[in-house]
Protein backbone atom coordinates (compact mmCIF):
# COMPACT_ATOMS: atom_id res chain seq x y z
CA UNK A 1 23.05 24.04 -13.61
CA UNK A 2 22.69 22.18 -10.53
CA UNK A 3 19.03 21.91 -8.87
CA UNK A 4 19.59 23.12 -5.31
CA UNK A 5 18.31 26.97 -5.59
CA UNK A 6 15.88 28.58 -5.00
CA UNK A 7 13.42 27.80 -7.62
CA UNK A 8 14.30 24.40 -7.88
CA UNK A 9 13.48 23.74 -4.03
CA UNK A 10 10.29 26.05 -4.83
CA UNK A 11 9.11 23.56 -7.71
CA UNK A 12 9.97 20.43 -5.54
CA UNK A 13 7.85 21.57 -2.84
CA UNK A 14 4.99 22.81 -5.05
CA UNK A 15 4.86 19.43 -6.70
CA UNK A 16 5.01 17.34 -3.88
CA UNK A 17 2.18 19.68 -2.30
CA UNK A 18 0.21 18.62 -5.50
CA UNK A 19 0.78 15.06 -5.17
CA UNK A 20 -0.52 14.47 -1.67
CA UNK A 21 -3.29 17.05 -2.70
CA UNK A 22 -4.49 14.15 -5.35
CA UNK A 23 -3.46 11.44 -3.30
CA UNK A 24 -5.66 12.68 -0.57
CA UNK A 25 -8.43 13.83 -3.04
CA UNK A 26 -8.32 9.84 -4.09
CA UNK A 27 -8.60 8.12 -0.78
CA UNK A 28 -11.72 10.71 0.25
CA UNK A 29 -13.30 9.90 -3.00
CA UNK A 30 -12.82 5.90 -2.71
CA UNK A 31 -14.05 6.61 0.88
CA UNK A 32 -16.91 8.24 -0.20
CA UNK A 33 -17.51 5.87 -2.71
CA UNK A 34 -17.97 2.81 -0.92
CA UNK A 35 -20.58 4.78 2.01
CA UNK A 36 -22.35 5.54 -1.50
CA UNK A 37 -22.62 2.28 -2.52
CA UNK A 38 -23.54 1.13 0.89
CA UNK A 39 -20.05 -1.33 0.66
CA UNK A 40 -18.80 0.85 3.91
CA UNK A 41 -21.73 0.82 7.17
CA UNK A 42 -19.13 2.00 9.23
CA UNK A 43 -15.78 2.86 10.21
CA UNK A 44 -15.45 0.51 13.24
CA UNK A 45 -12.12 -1.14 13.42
CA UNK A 46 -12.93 -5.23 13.67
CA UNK A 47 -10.53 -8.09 12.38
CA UNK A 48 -9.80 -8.72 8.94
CA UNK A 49 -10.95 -12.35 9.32
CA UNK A 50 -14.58 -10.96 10.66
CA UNK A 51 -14.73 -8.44 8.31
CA UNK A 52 -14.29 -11.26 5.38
CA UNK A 53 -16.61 -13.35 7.29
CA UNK A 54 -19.59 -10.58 7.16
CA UNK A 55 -18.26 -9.72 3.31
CA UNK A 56 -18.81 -13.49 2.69
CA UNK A 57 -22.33 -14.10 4.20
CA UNK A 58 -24.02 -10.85 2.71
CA UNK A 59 -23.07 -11.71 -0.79
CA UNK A 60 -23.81 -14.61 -3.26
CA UNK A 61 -22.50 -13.53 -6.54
CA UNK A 62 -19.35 -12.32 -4.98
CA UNK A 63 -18.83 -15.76 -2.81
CA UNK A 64 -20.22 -17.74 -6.27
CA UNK A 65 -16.84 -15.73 -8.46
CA UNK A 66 -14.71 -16.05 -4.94
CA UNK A 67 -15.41 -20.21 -5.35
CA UNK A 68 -14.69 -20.46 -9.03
CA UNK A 69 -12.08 -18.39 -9.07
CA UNK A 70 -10.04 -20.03 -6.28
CA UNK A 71 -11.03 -23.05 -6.30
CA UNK A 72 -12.59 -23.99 -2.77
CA UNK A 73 -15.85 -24.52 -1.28
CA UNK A 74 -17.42 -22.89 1.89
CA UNK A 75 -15.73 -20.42 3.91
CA UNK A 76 -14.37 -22.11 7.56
CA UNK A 77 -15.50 -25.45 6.65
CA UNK A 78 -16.24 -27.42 3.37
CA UNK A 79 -19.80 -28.76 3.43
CA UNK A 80 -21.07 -31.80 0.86
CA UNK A 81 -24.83 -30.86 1.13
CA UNK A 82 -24.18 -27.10 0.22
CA UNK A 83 -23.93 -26.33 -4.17
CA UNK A 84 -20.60 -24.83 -5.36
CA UNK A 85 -19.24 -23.50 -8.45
CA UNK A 86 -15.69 -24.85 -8.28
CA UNK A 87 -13.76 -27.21 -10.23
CA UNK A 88 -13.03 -29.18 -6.94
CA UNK A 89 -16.58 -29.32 -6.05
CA UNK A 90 -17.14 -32.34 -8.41
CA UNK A 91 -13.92 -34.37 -6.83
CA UNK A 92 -15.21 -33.48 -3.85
CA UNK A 93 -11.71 -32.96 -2.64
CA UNK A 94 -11.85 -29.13 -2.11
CA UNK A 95 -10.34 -26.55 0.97
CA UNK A 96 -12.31 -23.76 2.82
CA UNK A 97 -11.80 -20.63 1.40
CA UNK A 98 -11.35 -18.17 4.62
CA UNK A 99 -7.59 -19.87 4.46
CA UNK A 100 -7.08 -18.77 0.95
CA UNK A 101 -9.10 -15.02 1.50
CA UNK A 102 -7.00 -14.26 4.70
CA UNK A 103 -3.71 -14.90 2.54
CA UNK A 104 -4.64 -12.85 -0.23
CA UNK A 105 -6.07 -9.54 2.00
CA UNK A 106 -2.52 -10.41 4.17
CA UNK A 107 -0.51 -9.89 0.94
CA UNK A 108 -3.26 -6.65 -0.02
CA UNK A 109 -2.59 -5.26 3.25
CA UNK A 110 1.31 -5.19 3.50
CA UNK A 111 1.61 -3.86 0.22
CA UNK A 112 -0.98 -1.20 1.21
CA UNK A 113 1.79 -0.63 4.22
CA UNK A 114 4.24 -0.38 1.94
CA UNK A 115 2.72 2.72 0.25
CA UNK A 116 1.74 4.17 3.23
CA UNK A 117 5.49 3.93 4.68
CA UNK A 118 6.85 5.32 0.74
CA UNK A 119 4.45 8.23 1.46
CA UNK A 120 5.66 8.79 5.20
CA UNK A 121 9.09 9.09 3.92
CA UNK A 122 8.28 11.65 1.31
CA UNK A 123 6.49 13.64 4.15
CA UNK A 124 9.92 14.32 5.72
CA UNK A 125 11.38 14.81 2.88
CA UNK A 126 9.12 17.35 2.18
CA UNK A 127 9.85 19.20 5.19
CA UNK A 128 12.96 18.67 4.79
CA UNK A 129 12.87 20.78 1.80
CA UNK A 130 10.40 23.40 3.28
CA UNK A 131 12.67 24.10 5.88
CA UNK A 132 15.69 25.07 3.48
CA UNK A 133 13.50 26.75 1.36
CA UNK A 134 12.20 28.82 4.11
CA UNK A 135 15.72 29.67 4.81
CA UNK A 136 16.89 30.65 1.78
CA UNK A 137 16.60 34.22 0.01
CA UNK A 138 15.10 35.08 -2.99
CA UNK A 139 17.76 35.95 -5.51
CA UNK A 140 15.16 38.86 -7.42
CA UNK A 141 14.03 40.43 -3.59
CA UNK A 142 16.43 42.74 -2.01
CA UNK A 143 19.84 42.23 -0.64
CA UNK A 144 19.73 43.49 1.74
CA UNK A 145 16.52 42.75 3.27
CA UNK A 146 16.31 40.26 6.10
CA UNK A 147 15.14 36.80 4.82
C-alpha cells in the first residue's frame, strides 16, 4: 500500500508535531540551564570574539584546559612573564589562542546553521503536508458530507 492517504499524512504530521515539540522542549531547557548556572547574564547580542574574550577572562580552569588542550598561550597576545600549561610554553614558541577559539566557535556555529536550515525545511514540509491533509476526507466520515 502506498503512504499518501489519509492516515499516513495524519501520522506524518503528528510525528513531526512531536519532534519540534522535543526539539523545542530541548533548546528551553539548555536555555534555562545555563541562566541556572549563571553561564547566561543575558541575552544581549555582542560578537562572538567579545563574547570569547569575557568567557576567557572570568575563568581559570576553563582557560588552564583551553591552553593544554590546544596548545597556545594567552588569548590576543602570547606573554613570557605570564605561567601556562601548554606543551609550547616550555619552547617558548607558542600562538595566541583567540585565533584558534574563533576557528573552532566559526566551525560550531555553521554547523549550528546547518541544523537550523534542516529544521526550516522540515517546517514547510510540514505545512506542506497539513495543507493536503486538511484537504482531504476522511474515508470512515460520511460521503457525502462536505470536507
Amino acid at each position: 500500500m502506498v503512504c499518501g492517504g489519509f492516515a499516513c499524512s495524519k501520522n506524518c504530521l503528528c510525528a513531526l508535531n512531536l519532534l519540534y515539540t522535543l526539539v523545542s522542549l530541548l533548546l528551553i531547557g539548555i536555555a534555562a540551564w545555563g541562566i541556572g548556572f549563571g553561564l547566561i547574564s543575558s541575552f544581549r547580542v555582542v560578537g562572538v570574539s567579545q563574547l570569547l574574550e569575557v568567557g576567557w577572562n572570568n575563568t581559570n580552569s576553563a582557560r588552564t584546559d583551553i591552553e593544554r588542550n590546544l596548545n597556545c598561550c594567552g588569548f590576543r597576545v602570547f606573554d613570557l612573564n605570564e605561567t601556562c600549561s601548554s606543551d609550547c610554553f616550555r619552547s617558548r614558541q607558542c600562538q595566541p589562542c583567540a585565533p584558534i577559539i574563533e576557528e573552532y566557535s566559526g566551525m560550531v556555529l555553521r554547523f549550528v546553521g546547518g541544523i537550523g536550515l534542516f529544521f526550516s525545511f522540515t517546517e514547510i514540509l510540514g505545512v506542506w503536508l497539513t495543507y493536503r491533509y486538511r484537504n482531504q476526507k476522511d474515508p470512515r466520515a460520511n460521503p457525502s458530507a462536505f470536507l
